[in-house]
Protein backbone atom coordinates (compact mmCIF):
# COMPACT_ATOMS: atom_id res chain seq x y z
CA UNK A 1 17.05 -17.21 -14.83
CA UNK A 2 17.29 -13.81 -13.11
CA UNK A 3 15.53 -12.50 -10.78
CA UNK A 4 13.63 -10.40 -12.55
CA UNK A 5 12.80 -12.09 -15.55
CA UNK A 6 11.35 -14.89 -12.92
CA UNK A 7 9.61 -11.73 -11.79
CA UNK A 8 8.16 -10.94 -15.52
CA UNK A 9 7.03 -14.42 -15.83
CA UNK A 10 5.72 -15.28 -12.61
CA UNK A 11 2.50 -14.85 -11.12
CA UNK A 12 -1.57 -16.04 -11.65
CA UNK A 13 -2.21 -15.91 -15.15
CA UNK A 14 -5.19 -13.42 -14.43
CA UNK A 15 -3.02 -10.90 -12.52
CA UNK A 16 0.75 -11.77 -13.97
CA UNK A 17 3.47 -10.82 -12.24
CA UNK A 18 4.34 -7.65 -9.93
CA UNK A 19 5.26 -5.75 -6.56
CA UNK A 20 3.89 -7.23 -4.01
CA UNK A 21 3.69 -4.40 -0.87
CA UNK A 22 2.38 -5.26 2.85
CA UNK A 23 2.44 -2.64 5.14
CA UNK A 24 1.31 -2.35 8.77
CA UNK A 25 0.55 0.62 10.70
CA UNK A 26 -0.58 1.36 14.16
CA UNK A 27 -1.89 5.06 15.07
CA UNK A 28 -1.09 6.58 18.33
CA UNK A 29 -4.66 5.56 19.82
CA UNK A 30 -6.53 8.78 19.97
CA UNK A 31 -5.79 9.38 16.20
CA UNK A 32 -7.01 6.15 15.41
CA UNK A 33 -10.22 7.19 13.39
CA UNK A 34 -8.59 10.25 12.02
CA UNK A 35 -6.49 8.10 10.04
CA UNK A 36 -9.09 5.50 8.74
CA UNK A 37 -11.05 9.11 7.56
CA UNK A 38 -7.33 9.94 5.53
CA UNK A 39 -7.31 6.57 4.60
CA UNK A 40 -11.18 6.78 3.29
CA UNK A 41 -10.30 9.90 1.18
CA UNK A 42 -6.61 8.35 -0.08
CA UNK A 43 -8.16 4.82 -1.02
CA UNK A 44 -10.21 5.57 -4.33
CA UNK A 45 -7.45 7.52 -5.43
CA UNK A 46 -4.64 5.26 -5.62
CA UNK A 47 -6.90 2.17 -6.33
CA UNK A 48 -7.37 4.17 -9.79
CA UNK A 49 -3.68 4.84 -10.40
CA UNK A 50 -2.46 3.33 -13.54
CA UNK A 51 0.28 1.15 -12.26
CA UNK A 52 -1.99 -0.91 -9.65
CA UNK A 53 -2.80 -3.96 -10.04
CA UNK A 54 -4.94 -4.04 -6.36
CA UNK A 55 -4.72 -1.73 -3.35
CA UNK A 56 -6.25 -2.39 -0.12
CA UNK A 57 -6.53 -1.37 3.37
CA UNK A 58 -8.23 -2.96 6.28
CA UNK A 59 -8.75 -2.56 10.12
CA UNK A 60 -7.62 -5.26 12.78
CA UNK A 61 -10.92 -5.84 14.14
CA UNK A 62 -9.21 -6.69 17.48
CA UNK A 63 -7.44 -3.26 17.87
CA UNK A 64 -9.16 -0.66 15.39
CA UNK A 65 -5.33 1.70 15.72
CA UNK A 66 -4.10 -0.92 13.50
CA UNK A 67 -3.96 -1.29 9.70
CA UNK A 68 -3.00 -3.38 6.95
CA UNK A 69 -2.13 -2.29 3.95
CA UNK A 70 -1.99 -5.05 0.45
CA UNK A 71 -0.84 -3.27 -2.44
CA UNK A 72 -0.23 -4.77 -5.65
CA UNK A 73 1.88 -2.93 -8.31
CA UNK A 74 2.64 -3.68 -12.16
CA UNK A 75 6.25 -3.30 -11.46
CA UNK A 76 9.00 -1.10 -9.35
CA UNK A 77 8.48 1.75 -11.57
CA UNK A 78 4.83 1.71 -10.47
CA UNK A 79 5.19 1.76 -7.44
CA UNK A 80 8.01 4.78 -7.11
CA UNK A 81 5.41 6.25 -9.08
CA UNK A 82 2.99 5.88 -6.76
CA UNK A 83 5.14 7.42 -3.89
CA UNK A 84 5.41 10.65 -6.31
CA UNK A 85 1.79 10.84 -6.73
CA UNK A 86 -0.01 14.23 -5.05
CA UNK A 87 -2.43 11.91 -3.01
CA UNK A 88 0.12 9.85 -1.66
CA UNK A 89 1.84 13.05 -0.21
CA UNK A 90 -1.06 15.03 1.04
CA UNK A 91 -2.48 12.12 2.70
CA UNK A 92 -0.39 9.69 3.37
CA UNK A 93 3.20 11.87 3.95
CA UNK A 94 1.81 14.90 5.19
CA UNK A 95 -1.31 13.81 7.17
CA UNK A 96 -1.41 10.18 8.01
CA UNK A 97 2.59 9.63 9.06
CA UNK A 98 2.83 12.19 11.98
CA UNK A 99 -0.68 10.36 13.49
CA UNK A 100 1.43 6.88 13.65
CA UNK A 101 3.56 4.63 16.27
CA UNK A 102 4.91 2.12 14.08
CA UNK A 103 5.13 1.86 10.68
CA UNK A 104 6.41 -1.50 8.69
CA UNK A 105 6.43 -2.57 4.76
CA UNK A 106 8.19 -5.63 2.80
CA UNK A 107 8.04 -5.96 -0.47
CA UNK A 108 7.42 -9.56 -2.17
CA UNK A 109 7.88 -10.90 -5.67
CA UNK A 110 4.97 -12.63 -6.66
CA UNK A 111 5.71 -16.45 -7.42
């Protein structure tokens, strides 16, 4: 079986398969809150984009510069979709990037 028709079938029955996305961040420290207010505006937005599945975004409790970002996408095409989107580059390109020291993301294939 490929791997993407082990891809098509995989998955919890409620949620099926997908694009599984983790990202971390960590803002420079004194633009720490600046980014959870882009973050607060960006959120509702792509949580309503037609390719997700479930999008969400949390603060370490521990050290409020850093992020964590669990995004769940239909498929591949959803998710390039979502890069494209307007919100994603006024907030997240143009606004949120330039405010950050480190920036990871892996991408998982639900089993």
């Amino acid at each position: 079986m490929t791997e993407q028709a082990m891809n098509q079938e995989a998955g919890h029955p409620a949620i099926g398969g997908g694009l599984l996305v983790v990202a971390q961040w960590e803002a420079k420290a004194e633009e720490a809150d600046r980014i959870a207010e882009i973050l607060r505006g960006f959120l509702p937005q792509a949580q309503r984009e037609p390719g997700v599945k479930l999008f969400l975004i949390s603060r370490a409790k521990d050290n409020p510069a850093q992020f964590l970002f669990y995004e769940l996408f239909r498929d591949e095409a959803a998710f390039r979709a979502h890069q494209e989107s307007a919100h994603f580059k006024s907030y997240i390109a143009e606004q949120a990037l330039p405010l950050l020291t480190r920036r990871e993301r892996a991408q998982y294939a639900l089993l």
